[in-house]
C-alpha atoms as a PDB file:
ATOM      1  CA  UNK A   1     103.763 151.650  43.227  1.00  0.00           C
ATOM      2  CA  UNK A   2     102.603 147.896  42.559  1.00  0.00           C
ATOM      3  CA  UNK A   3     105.698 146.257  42.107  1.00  0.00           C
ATOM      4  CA  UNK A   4     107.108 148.447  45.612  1.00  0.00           C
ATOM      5  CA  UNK A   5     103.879 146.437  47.311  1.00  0.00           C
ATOM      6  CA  UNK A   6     104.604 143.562  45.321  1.00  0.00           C
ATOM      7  CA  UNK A   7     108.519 143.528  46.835  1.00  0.00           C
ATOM      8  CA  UNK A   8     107.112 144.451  50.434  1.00  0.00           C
ATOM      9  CA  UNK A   9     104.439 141.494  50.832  1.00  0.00           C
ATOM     10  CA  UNK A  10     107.068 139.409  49.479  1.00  0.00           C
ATOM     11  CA  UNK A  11     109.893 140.406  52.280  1.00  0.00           C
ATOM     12  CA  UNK A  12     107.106 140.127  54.920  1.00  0.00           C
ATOM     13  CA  UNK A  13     106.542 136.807  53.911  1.00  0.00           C
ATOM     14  CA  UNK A  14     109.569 135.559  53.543  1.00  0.00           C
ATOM     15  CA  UNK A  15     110.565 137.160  57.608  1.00  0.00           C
ATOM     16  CA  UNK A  16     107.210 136.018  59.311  1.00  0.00           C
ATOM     17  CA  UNK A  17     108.031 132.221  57.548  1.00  0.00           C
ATOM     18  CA  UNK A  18     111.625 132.377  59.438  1.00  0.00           C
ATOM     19  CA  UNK A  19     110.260 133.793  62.042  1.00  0.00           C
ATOM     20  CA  UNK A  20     107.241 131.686  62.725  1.00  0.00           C
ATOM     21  CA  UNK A  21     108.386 128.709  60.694  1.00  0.00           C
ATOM     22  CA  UNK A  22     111.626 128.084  61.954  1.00  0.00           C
ATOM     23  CA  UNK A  23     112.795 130.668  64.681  1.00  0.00           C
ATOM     24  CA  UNK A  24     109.857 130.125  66.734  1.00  0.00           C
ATOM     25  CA  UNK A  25     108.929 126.110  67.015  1.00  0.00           C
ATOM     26  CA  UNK A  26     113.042 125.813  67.753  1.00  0.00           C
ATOM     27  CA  UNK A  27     112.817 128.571  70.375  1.00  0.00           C
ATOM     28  CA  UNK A  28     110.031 126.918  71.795  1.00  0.00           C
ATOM     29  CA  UNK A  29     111.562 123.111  71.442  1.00  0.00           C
ATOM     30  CA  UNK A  30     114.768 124.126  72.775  1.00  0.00           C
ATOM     31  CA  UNK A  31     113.132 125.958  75.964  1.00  0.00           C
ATOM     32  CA  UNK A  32     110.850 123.483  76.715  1.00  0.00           C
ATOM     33  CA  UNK A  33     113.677 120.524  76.381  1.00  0.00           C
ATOM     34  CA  UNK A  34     115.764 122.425  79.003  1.00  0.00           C
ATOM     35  CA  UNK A  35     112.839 122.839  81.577  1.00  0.00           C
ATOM     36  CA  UNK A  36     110.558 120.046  80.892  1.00  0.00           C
ATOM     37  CA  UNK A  37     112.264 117.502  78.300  1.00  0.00           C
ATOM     38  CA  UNK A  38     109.817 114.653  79.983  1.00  0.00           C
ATOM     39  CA  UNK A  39     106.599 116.717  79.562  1.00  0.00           C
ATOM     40  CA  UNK A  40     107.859 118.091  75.867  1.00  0.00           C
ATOM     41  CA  UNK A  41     108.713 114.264  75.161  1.00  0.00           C
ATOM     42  CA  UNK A  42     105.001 112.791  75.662  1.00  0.00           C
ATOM     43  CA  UNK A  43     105.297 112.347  79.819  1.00  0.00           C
ATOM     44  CA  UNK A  44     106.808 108.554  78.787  1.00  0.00           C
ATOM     45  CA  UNK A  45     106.973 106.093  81.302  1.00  0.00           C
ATOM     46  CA  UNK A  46     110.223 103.695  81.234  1.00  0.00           C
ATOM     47  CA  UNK A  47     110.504 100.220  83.025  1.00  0.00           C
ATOM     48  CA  UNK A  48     113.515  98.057  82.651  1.00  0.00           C
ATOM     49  CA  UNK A  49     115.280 100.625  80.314  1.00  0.00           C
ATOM     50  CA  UNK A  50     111.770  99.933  77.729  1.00  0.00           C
ATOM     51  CA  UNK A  51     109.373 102.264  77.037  1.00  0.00           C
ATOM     52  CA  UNK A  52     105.949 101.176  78.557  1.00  0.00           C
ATOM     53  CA  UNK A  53     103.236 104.055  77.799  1.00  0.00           C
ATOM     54  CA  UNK A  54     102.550 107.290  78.263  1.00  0.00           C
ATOM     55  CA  UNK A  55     101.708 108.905  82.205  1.00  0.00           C
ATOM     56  CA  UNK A  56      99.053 111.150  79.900  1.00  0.00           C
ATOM     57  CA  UNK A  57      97.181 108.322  78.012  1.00  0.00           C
ATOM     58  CA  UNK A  58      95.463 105.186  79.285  1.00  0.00           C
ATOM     59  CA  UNK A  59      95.362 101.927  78.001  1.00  0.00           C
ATOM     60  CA  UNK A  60      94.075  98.661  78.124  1.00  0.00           C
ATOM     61  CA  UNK A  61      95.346  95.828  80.523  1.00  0.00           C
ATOM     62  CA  UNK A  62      93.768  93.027  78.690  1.00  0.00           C
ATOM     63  CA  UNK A  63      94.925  89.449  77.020  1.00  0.00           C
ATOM     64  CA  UNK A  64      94.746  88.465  73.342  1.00  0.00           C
ATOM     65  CA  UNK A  65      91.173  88.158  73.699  1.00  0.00           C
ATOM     66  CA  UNK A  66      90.369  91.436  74.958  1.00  0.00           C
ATOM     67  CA  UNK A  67      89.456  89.813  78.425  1.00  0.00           C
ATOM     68  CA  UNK A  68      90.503  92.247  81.796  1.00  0.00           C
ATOM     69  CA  UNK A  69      93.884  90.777  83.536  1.00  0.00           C
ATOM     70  CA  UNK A  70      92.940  90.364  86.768  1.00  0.00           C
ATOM     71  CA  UNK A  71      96.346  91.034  88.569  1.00  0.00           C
ATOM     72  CA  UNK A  72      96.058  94.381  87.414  1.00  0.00           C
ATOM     73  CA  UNK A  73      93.934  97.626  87.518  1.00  0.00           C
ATOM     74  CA  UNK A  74      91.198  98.346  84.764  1.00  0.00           C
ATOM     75  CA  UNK A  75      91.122 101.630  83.155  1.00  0.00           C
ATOM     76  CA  UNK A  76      87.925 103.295  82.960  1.00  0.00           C
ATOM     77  CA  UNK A  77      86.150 102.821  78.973  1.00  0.00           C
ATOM     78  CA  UNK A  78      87.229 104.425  76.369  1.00  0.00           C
ATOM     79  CA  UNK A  79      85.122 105.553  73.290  1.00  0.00           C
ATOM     80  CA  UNK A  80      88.480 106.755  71.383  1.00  0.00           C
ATOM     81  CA  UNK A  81      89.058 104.024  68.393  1.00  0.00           C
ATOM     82  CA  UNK A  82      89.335 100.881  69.641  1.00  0.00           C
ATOM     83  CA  UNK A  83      90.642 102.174  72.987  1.00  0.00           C
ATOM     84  CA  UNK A  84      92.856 104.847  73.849  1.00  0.00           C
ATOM     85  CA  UNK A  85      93.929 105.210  70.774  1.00  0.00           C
ATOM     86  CA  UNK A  86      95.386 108.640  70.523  1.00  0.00           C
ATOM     87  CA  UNK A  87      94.612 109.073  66.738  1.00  0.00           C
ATOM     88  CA  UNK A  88      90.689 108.997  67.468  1.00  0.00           C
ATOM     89  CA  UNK A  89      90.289 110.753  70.583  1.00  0.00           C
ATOM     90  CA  UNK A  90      86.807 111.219  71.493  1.00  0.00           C
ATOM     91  CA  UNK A  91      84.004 110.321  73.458  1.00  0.00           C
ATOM     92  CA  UNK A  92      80.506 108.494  72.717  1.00  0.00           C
ATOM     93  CA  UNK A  93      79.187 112.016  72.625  1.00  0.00           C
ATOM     94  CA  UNK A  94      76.104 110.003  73.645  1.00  0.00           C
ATOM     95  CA  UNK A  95      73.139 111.836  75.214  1.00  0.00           C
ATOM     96  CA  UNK A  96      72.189 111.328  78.878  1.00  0.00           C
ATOM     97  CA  UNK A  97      69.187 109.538  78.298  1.00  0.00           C
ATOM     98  CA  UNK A  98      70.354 107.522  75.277  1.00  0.00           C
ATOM     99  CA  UNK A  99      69.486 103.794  75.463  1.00  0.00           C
ATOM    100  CA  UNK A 100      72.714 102.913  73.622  1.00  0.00           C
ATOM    101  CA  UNK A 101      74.034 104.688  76.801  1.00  0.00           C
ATOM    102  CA  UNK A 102      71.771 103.972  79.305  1.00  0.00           C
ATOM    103  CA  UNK A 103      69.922 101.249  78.429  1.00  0.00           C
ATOM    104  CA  UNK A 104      66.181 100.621  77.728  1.00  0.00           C
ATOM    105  CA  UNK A 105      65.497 102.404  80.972  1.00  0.00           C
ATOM    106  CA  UNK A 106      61.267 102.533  80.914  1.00  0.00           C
ATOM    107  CA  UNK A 107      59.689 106.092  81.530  1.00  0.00           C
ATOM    108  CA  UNK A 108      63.273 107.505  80.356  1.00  0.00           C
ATOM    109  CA  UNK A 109      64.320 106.261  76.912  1.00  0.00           C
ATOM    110  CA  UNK A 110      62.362 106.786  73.694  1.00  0.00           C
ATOM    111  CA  UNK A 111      61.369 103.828  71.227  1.00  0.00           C
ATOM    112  CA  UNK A 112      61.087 103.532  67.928  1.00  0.00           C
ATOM    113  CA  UNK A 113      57.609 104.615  67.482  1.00  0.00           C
ATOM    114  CA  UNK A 114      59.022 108.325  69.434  1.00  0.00           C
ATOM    115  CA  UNK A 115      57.397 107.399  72.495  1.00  0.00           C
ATOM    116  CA  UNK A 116      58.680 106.759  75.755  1.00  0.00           C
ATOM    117  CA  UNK A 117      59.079 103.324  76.863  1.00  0.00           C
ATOM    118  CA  UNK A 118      56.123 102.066  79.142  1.00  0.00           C
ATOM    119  CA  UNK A 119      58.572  98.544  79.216  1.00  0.00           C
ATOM    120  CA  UNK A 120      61.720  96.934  77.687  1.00  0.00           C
ATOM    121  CA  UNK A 121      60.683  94.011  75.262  1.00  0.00           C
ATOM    122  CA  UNK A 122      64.551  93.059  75.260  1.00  0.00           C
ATOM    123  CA  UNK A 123      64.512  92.111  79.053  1.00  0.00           C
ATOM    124  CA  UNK A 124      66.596  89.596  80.206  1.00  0.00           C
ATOM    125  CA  UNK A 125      66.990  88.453  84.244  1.00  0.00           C
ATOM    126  CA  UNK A 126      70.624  89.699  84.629  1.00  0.00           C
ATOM    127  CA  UNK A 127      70.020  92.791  82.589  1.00  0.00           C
ATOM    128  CA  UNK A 128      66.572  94.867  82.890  1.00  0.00           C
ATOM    129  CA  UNK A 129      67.594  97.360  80.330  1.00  0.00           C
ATOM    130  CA  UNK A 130      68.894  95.234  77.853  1.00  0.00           C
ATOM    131  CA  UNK A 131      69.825  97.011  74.626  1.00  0.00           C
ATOM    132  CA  UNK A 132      70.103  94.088  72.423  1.00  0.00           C
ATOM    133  CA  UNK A 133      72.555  93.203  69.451  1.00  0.00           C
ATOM    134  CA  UNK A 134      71.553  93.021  65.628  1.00  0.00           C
ATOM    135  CA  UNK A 135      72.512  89.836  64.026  1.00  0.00           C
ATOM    136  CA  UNK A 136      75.023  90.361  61.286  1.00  0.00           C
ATOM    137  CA  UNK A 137      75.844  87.523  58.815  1.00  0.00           C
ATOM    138  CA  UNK A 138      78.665  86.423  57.350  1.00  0.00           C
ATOM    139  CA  UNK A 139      80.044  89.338  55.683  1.00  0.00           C
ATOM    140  CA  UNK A 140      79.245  91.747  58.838  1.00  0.00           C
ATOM    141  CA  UNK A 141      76.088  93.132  57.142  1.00  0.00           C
ATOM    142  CA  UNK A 142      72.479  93.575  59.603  1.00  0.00           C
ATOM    143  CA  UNK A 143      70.021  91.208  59.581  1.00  0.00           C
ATOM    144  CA  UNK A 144      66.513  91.970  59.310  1.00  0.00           C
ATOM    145  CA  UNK A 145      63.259  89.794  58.892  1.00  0.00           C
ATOM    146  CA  UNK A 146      61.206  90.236  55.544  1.00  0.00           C
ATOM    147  CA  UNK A 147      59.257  93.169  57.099  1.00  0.00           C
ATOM    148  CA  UNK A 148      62.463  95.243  57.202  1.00  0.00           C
ATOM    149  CA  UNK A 149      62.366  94.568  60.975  1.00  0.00           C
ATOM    150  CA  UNK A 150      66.245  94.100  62.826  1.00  0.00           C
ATOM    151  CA  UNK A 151      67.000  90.367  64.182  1.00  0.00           C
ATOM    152  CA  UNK A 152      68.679  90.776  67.240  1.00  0.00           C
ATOM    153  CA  UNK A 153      71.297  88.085  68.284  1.00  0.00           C
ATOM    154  CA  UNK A 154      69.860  85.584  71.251  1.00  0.00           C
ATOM    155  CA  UNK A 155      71.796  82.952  73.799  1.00  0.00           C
ATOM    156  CA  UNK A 156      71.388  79.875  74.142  1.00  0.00           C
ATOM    157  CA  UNK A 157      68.914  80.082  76.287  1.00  0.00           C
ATOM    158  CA  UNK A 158      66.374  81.940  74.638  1.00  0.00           C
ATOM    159  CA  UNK A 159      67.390  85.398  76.020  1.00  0.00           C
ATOM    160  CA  UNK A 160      68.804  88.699  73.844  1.00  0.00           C
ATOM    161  CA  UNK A 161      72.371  89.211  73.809  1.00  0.00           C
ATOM    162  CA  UNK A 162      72.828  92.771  75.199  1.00  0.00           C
ATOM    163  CA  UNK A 163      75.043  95.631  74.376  1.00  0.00           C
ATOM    164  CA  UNK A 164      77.764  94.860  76.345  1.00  0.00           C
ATOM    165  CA  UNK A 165      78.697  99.094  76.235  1.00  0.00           C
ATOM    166  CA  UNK A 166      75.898 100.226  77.699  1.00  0.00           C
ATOM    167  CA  UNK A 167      76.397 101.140  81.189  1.00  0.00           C
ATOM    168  CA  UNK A 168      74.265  98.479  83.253  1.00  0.00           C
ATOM    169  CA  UNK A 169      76.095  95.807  81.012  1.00  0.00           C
ATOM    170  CA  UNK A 170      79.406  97.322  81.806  1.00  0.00           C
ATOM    171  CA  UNK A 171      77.918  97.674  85.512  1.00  0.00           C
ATOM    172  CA  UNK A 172      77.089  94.267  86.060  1.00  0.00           C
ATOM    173  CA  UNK A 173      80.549  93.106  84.171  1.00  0.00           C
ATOM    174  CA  UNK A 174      82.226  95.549  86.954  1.00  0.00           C
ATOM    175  CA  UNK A 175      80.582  94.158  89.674  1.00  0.00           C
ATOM    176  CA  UNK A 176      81.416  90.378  88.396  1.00  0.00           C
ATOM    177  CA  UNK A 177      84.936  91.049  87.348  1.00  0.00           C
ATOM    178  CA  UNK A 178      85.752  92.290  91.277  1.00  0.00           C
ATOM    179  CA  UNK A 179      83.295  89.816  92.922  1.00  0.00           C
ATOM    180  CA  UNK A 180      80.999  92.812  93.974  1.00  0.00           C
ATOM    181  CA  UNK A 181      76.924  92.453  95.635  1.00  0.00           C
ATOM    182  CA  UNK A 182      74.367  93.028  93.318  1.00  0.00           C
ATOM    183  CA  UNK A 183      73.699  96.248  95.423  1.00  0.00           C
ATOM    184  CA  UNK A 184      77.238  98.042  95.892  1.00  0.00           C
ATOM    185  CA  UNK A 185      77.293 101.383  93.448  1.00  0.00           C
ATOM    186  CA  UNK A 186      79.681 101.524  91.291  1.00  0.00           C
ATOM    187  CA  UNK A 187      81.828 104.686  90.745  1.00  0.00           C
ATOM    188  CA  UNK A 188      80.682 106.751  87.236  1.00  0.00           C
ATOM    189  CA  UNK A 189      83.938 106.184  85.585  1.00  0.00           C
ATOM    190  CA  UNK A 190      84.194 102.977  85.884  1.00  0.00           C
ATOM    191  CA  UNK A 191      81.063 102.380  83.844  1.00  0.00           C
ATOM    192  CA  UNK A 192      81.659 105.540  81.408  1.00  0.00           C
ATOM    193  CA  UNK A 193      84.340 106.639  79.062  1.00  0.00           C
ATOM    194  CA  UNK A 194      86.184 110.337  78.865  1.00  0.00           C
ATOM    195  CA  UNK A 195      85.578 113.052  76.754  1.00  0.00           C
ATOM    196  CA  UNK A 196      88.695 112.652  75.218  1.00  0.00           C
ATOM    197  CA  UNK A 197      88.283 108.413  75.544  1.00  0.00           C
ATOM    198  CA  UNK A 198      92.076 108.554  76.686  1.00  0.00           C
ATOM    199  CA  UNK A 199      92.062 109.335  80.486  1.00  0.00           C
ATOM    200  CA  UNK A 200      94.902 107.555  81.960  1.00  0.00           C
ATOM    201  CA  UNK A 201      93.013 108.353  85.480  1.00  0.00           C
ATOM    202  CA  UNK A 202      90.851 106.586  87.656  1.00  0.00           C
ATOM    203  CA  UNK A 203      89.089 107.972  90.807  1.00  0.00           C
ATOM    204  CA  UNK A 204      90.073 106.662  94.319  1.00  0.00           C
ATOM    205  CA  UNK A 205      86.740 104.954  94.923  1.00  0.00           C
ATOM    206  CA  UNK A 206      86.842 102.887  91.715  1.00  0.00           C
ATOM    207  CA  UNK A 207      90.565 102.147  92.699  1.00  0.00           C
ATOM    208  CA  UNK A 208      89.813 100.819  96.111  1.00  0.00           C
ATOM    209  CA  UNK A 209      86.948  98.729  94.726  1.00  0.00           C
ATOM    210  CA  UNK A 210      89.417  96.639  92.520  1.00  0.00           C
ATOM    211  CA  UNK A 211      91.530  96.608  95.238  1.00  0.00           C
ATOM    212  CA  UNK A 212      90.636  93.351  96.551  1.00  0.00           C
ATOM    213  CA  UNK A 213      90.459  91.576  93.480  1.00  0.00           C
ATOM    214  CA  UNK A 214      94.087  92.628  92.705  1.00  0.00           C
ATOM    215  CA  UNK A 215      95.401  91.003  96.163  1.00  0.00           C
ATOM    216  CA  UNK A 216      93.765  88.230  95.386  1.00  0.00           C
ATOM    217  CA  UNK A 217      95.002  87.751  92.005  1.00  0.00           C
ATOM    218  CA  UNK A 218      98.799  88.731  92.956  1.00  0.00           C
ATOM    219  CA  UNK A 219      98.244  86.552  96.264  1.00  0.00           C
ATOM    220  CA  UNK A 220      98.992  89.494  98.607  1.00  0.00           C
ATOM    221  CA  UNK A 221      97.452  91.160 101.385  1.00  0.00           C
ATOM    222  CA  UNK A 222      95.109  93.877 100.855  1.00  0.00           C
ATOM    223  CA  UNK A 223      96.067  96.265 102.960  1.00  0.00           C
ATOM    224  CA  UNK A 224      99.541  96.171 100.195  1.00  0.00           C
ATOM    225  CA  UNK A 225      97.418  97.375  97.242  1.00  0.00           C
ATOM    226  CA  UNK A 226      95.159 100.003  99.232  1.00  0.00           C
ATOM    227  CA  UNK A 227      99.134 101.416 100.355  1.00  0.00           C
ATOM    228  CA  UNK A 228      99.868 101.395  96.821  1.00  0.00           C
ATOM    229  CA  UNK A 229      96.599 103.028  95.965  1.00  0.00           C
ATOM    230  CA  UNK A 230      97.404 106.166  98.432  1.00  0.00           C
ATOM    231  CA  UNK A 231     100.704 106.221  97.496  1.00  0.00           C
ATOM    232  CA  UNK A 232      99.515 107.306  93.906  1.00  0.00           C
ATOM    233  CA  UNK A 233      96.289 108.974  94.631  1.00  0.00           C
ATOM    234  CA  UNK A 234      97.003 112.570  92.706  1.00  0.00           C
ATOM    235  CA  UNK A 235      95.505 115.372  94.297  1.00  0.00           C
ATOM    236  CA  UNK A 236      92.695 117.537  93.193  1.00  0.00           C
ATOM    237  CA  UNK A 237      93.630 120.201  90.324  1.00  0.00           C
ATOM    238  CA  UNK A 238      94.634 123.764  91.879  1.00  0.00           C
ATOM    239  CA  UNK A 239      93.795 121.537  95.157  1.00  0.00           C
ATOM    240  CA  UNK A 240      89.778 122.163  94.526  1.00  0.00           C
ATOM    241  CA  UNK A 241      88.557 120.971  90.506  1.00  0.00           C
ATOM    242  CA  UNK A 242      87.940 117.416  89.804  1.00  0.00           C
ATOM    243  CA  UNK A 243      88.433 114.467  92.390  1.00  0.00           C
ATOM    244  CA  UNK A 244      91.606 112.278  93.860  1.00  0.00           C
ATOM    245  CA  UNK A 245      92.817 110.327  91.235  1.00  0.00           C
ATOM    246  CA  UNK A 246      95.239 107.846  90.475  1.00  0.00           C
ATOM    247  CA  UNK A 247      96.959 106.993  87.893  1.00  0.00           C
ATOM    248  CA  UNK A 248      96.467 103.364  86.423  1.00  0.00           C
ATOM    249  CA  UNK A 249      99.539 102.760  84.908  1.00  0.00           C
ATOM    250  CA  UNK A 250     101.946 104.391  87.782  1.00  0.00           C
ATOM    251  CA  UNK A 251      99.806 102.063  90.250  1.00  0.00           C
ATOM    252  CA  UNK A 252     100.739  98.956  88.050  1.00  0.00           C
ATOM    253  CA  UNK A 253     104.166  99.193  87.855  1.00  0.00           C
ATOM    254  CA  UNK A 254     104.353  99.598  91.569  1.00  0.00           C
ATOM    255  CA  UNK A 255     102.492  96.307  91.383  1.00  0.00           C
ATOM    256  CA  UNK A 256     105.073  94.915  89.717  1.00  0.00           C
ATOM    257  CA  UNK A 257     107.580  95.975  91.785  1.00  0.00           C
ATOM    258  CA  UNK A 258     106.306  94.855  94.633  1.00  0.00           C
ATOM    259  CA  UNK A 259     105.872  91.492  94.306  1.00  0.00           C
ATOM    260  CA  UNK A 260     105.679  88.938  91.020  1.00  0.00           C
ATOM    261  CA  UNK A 261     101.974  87.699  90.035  1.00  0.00           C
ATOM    262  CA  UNK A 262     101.463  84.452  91.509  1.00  0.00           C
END
């Protein structure tokens, strides 16, 4: 009776392993190369016979030293390694009122002490809710006085060297990077980063508000990028979830295309 069992679980195992091992994963490989080979092969995007990314996964459109090209679209943040890296995807998984998110928002954010902030000792002129940055030294370790108390980094001026991944420091580096007022809003995801920290999507508003900056950059009219921009503005999913979007990479290749960067 054992050894009949014994025989049985072996044959079972040894048919659901073909089966599901081998039978299946080529089944599905081989269907989904004949009806969707671009989708099945990571949705890869091709200029001048070279791959270039991936239509599913954002990236960065930055020099050597991390600083935003100008002649081309900025993706919103991304919390997933060191930027859409697809290895590490995640968000901050930061809380709404967190100051490392937020700021040091007063009446909203709670200090040290597990009280709420009545003001933000960190302050500086450009940047009310300054979250500042602990000094490191040399070998990348925290600094902190002889009461145990952080050190946080200052300018040359005298003022605290904020976080610059909080979201009024990335506000006020949005509104400078595009030459924006002090007063126009800025769109939510250009300030905040994905769940998944590898959204290849940006909304129209935060398209059209680079827009100008773009032009300017690539020395041609504006109304070229905003025909660009509705050219690739993606409608909304099942044509009611979510927002227009459009597709940063898609939109600077077309850039490209169109005319050379001056």
């Amino acid at each position: 009776m054992l050894r009949r069992q014994l025989i049985t679980g072996l044959l079972m195992t040894v048919v659901l392993t073909v089966l599901l091992g081998f039978v299946y994963p080529l089944a599905v490989t081989g269907i989904s190369q004949l009806t969707m080979s671009k989708r099945a092969n990571g949705s890869l995007v091709e200029q001048n016979g070279k791959v270039v990314g991936s239509s599913l996964i954002g990236q960065s459109f930055t020099d050597k030293d991390g600083n935003a090209l100008v002649q081309y679209f900025q993706p919103r943040p991304s919390s997933a390694g060191s930027g859409y890296d697809a290895l590490a995807s995640s968000g901050s998984n930061l809380g709404p009122s967190n100051p490392k998110l937020i700021g040091n928002v007063p009446g909203v954010v709670f200090g040290d002490d597990g009280k709420r902030l009545t003001k933000n000792d960190y302050a500086t002129r450009a940047d009310p809710y300054c979250v500042p940055v602990q000094a490191t030294d040399k070998d990348g370790n925290a600094v902190t006085d002889s009461a145990g108390n952080p050190v946080y980094e200052k300018n040359k001026d005298g003022s605290y060297v904020c976080n610059p991944n909080t979201v009024p420091e990335r506000t006020l580096a949005y509104r400078a990077l595009n030459g924006l007022a002090s007063n126009v809003k800025v769109p939510v995801d250009a300030v905040t980063s994905s769940a998944s920290g590898l959204d290849p999507q940006i909304t129209v508003a935060n398209a059209r508000l680079q827009a100008a900056r773009v032009a300017r950059a690539r020395n041609i009219t504006a109304a070229q990028v905003t025909s660009l921009i509705a050219a690739h503005t993606q409608g909304r999913q099942l044509g009611v979830l979510g927002e227009q979007t459009v597709n940063v990479l898609e939109l600077n290749l077309a850039l490209d295309k169109l005319a050379p960067t001056s």
